[in-house]
N, C-alpha and C. Protein backbone atom coordinates (compact mmCIF):
# COMPACT_ATOMS: atom_id res chain seq x y z
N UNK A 1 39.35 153.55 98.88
CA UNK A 1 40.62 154.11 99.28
C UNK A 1 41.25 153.29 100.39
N UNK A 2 40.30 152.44 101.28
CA UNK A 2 40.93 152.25 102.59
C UNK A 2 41.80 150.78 102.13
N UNK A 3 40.64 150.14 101.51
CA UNK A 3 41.74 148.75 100.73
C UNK A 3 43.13 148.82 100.10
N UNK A 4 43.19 150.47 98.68
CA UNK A 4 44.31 150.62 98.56
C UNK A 4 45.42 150.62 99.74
N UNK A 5 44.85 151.60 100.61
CA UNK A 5 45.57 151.75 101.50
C UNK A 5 46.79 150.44 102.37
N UNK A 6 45.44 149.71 102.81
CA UNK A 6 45.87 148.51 103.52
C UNK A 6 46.48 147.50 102.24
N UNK A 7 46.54 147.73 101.18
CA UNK A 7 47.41 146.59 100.01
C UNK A 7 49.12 147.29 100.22
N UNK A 8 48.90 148.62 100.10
CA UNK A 8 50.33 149.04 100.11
C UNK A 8 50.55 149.16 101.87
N UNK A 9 50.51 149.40 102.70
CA UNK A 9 50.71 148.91 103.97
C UNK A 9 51.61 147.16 104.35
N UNK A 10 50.54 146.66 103.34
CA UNK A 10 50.89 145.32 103.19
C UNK A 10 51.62 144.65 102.23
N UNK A 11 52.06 145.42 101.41
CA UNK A 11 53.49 145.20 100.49
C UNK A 11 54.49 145.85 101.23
N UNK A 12 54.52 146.86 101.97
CA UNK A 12 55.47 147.49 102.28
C UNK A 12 56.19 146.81 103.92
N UNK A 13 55.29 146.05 104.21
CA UNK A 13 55.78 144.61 105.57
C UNK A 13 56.42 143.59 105.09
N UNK A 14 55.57 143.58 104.02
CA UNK A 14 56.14 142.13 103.42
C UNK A 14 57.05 142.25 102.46
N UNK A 15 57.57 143.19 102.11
CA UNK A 15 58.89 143.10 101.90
C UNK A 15 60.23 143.04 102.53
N UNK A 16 61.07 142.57 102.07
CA UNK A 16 62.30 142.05 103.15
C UNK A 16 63.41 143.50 102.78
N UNK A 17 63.26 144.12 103.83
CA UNK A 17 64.50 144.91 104.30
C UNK A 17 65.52 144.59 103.81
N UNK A 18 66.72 145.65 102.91
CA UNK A 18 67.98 145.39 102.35
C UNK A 18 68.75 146.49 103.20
N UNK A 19 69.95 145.33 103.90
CA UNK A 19 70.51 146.61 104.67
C UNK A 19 72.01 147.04 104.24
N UNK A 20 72.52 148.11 104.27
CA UNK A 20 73.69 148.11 103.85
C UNK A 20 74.88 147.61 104.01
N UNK A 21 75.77 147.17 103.30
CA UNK A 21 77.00 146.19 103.66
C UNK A 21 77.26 147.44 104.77
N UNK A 22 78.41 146.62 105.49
CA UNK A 22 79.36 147.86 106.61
C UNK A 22 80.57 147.32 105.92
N UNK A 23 81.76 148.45 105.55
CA UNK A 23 83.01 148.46 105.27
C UNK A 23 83.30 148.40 106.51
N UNK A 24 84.19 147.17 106.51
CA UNK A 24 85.41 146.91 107.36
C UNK A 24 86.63 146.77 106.53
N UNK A 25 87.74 147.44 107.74
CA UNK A 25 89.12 147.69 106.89
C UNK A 25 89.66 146.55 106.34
N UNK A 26 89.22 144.87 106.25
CA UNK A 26 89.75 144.16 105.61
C UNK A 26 89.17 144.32 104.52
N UNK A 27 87.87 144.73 104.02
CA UNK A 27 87.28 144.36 102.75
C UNK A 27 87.80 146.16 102.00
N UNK A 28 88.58 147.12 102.53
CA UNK A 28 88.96 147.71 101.59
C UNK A 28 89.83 147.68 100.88
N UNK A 29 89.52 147.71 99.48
CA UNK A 29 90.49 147.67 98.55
C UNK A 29 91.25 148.78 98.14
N UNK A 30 92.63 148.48 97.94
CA UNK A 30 93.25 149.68 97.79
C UNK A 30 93.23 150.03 96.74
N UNK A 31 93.21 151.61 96.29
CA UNK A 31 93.26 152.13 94.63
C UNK A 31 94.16 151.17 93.65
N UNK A 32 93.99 150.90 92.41
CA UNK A 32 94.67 150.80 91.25
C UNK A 32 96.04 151.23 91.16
N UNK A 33 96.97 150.68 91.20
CA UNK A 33 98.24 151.80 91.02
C UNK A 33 98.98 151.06 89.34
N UNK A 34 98.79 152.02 88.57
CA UNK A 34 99.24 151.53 86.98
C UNK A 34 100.91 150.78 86.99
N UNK A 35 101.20 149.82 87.05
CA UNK A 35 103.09 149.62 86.59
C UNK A 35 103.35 148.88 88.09
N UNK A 36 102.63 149.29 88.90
CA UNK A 36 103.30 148.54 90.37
C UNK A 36 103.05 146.50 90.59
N UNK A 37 103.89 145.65 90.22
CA UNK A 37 103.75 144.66 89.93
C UNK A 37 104.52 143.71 91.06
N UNK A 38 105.46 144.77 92.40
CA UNK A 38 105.97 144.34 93.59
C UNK A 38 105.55 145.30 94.69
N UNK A 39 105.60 144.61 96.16
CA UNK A 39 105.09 145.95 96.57
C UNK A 39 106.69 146.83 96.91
N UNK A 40 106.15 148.02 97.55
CA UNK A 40 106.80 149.22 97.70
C UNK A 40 106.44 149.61 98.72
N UNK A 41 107.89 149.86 99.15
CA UNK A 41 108.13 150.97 100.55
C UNK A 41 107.56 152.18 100.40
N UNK A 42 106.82 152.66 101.31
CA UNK A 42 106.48 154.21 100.96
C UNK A 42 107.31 155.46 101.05
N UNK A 43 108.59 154.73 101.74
CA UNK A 43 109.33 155.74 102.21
C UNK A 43 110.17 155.78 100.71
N UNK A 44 110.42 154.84 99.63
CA UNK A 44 110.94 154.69 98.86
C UNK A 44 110.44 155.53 97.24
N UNK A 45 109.05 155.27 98.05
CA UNK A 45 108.19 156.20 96.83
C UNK A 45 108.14 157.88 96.86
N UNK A 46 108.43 157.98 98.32
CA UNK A 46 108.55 159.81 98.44
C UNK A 46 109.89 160.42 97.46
N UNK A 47 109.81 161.21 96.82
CA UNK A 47 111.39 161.55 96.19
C UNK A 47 111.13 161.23 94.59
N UNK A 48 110.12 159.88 94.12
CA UNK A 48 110.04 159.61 92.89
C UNK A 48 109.77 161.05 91.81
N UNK A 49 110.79 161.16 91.08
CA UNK A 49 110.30 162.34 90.39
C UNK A 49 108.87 161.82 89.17
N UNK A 50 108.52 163.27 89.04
CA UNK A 50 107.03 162.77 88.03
C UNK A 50 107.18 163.95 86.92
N UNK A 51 106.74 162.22 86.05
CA UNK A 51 106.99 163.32 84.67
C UNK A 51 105.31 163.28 83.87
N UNK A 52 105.43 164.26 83.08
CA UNK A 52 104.21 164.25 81.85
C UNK A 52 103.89 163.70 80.80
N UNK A 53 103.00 163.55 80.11
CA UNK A 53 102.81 162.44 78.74
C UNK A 53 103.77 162.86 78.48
N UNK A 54 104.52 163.79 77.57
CA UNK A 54 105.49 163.78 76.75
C UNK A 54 107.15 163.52 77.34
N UNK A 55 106.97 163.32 78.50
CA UNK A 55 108.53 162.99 79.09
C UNK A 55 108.94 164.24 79.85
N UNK A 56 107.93 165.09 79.97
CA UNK A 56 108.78 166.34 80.65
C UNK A 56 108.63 166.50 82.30
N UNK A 57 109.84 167.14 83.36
CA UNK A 57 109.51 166.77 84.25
C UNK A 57 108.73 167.50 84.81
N UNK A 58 107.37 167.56 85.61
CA UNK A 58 106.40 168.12 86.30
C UNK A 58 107.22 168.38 87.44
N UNK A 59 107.27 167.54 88.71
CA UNK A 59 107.85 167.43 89.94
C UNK A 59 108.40 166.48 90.87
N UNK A 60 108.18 166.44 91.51
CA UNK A 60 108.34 165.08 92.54
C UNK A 60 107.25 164.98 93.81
N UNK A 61 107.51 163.46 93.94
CA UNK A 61 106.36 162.83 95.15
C UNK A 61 107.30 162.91 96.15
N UNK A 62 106.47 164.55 97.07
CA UNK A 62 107.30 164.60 98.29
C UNK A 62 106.35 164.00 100.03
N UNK A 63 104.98 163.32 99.11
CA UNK A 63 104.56 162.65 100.68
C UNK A 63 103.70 161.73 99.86
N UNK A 64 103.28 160.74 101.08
CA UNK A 64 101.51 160.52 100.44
C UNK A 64 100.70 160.10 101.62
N UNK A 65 99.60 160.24 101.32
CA UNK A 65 98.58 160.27 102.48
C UNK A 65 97.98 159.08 102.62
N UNK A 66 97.40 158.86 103.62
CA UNK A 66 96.38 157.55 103.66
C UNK A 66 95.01 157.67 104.70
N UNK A 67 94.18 156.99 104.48
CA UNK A 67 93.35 157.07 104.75
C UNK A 67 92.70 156.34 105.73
N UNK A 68 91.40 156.48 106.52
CA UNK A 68 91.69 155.86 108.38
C UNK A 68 91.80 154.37 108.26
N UNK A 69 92.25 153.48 106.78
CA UNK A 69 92.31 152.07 106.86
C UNK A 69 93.55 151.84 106.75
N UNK A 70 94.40 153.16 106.68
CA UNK A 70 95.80 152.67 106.56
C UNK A 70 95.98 152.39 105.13
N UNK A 71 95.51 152.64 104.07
CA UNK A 71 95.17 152.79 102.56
C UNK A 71 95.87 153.89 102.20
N UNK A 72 96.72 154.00 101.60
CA UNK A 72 97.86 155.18 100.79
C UNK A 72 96.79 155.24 99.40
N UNK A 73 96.22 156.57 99.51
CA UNK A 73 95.34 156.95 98.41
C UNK A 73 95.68 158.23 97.44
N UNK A 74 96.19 158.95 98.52
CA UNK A 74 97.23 160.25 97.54
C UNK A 74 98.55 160.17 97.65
N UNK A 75 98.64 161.50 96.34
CA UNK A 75 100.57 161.38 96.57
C UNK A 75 100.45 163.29 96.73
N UNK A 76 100.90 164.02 97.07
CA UNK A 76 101.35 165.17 97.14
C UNK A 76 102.49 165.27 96.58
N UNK A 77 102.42 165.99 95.65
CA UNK A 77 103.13 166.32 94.23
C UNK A 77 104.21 167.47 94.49
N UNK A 78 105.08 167.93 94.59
CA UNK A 78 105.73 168.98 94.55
C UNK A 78 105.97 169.49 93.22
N UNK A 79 105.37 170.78 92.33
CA UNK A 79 104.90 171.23 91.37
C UNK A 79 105.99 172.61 91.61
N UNK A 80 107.27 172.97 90.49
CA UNK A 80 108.07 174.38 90.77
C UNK A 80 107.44 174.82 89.76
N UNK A 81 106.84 176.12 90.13
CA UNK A 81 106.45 176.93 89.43
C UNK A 81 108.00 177.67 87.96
N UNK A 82 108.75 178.01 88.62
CA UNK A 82 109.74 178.27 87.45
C UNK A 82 111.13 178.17 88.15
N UNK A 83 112.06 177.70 87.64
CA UNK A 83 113.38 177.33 87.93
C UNK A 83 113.25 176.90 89.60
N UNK A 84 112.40 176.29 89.74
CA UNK A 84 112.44 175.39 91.14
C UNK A 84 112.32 176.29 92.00
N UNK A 85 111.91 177.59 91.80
CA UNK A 85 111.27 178.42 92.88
C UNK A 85 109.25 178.65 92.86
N UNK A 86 109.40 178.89 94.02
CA UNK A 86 107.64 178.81 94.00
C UNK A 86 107.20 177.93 93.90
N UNK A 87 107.56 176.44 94.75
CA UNK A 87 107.42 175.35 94.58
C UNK A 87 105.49 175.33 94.93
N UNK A 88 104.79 174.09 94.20
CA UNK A 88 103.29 174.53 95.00
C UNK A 88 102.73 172.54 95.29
N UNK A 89 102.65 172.56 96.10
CA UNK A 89 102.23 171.29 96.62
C UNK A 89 100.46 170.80 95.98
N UNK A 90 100.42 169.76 95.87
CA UNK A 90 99.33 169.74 94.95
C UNK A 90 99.02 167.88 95.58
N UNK A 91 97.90 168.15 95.69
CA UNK A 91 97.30 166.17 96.40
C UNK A 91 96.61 166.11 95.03
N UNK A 92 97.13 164.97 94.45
CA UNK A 92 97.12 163.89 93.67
C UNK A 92 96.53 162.12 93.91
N UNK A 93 95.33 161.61 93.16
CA UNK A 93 94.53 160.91 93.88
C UNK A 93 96.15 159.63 93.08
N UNK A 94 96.03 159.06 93.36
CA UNK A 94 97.01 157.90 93.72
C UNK A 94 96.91 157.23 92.31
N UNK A 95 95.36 156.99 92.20
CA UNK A 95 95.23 155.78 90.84
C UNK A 95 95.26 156.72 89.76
N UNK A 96 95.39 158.26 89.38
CA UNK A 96 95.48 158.53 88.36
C UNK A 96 97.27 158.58 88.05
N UNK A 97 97.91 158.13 89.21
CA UNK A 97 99.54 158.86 88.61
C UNK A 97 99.94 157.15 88.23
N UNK A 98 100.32 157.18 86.84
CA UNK A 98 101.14 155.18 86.77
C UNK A 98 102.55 155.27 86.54
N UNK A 99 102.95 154.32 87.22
CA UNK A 99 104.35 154.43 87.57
C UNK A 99 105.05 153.21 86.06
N UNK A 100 105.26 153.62 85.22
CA UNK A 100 105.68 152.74 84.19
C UNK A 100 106.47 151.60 84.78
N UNK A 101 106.67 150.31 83.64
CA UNK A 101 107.33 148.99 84.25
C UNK A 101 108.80 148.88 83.74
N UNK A 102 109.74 148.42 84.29
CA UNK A 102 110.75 148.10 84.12
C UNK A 102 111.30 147.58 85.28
N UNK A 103 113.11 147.51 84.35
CA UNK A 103 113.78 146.16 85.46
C UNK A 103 113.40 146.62 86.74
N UNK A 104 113.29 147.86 87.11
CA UNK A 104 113.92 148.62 88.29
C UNK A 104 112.85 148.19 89.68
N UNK A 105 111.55 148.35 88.70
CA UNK A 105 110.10 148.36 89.23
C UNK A 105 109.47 146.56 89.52
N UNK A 106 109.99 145.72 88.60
CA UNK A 106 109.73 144.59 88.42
C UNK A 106 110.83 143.42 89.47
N UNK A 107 111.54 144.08 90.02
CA UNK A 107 112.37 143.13 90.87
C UNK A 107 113.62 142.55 90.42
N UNK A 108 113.83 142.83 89.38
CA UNK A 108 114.83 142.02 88.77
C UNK A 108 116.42 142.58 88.74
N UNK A 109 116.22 144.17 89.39
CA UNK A 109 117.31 144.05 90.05
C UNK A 109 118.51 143.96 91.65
N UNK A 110 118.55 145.26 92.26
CA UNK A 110 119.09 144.58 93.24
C UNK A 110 117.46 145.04 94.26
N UNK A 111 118.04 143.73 95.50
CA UNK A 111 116.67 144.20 96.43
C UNK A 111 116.16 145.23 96.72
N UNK A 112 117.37 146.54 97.34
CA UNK A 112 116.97 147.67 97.20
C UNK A 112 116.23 148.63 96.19
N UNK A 113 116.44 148.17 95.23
CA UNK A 113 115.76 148.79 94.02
C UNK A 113 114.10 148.62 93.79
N UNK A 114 113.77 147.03 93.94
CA UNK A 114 112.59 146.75 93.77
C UNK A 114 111.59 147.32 94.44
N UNK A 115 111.93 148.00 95.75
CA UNK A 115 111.40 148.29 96.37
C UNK A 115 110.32 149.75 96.01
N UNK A 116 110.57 150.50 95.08
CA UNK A 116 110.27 151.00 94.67
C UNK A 116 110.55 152.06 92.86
N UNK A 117 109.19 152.86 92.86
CA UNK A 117 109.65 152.79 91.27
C UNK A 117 110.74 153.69 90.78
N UNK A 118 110.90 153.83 89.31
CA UNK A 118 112.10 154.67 88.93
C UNK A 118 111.37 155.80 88.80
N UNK A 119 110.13 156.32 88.74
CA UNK A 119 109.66 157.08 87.72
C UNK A 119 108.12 157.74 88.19
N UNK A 120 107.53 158.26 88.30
CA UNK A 120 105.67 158.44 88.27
C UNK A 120 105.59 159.30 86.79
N UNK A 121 104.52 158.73 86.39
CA UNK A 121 103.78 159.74 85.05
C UNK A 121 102.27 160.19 85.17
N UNK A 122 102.50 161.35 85.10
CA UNK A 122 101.15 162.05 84.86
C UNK A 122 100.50 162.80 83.76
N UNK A 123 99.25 162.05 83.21
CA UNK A 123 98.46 162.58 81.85
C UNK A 123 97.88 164.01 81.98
N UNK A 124 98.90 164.84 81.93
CA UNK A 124 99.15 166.17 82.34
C UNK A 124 100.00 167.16 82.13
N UNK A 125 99.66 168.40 81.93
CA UNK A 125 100.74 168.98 81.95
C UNK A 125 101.57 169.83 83.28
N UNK A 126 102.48 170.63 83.32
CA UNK A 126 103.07 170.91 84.79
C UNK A 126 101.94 172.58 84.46
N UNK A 127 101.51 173.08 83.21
CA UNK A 127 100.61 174.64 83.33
C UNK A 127 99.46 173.99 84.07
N UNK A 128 98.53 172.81 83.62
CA UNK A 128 97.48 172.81 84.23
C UNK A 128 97.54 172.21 85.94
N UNK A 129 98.17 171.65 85.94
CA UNK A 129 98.97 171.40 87.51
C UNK A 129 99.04 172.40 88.64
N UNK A 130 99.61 173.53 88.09
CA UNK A 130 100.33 174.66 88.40
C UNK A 130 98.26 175.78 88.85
N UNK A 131 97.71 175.14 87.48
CA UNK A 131 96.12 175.90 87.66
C UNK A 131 95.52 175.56 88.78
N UNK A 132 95.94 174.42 89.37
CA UNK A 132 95.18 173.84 90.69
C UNK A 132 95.01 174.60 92.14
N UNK A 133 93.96 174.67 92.70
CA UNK A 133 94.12 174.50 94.52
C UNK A 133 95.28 174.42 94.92
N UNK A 134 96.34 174.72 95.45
CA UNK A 134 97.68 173.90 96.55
C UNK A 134 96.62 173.66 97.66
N UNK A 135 97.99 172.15 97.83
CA UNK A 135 97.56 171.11 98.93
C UNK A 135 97.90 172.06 99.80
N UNK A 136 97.05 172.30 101.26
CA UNK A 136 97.63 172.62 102.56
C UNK A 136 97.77 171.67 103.64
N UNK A 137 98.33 171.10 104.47
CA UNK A 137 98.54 170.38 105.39
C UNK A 137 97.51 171.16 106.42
């Protein structure tokens, strides 16, 4: 027993320690954002209305959050329950909402424009939306 002992004692020295990377805020990468091909003002992105697979409108992006690297990771959704009353705020992770491409989004028209998109889409509907948690500040 005492040899076992002292073999694993002695594999367990002589192996080389793996230590964990440390995230620093340069090596974070920011989420995926689907259609975004210039960057964007954030102040430009608040207001974008958001629609559903089929074209219908869910709500609009009335904030978005970021995270302690300064990383914009959510959008807070403004979700009207019926005729734009009972509005319900809803945090939305960033890389699932894609902002489709066009002139508007792609730069090609005036500067002001590029700056941000025409549009957000979400693979969703506004009932199961509506099923969620609300965001609280």
């Amino acid at each position: 027993m005492r040899p076992l002992c002292s073999a694993l004692i002695a594999l367990t020295l002589a192996t080389p320690a793996v230590a964990e990377p440390q995230v620093v805020p340069s090596q974070v990468s920011p989420p995926q954002v689907s259609g975004q091909t210039t960057p964007w003002s954030t102040a430009k992105v608040v207001g974008v209305m958001v629609y559903g697979p089929r074209d219908e409108p869910i709500g609009k992006i009335v904030d978005l959050i970021m995270d302690p690297h300064a990383v914009v990771t959510t959008a807070i959704v403004s979700v009207g329950a019926y005729l734009g009353t009972g509005d319900r705020l809803l945090a939305i992770p960033l890389e699932t909402i894609r902002f489709p491409s066009n002139a508007a989004t792609t730069g090609s028209l005036t500067a002001e424009r590029k700056w941000a998109p025409d549009r957000a889409v979400l693979n969703t509907t506004k009932d199961i939306l509506l099923g969620m948690p609300p965001f609280k500040y």
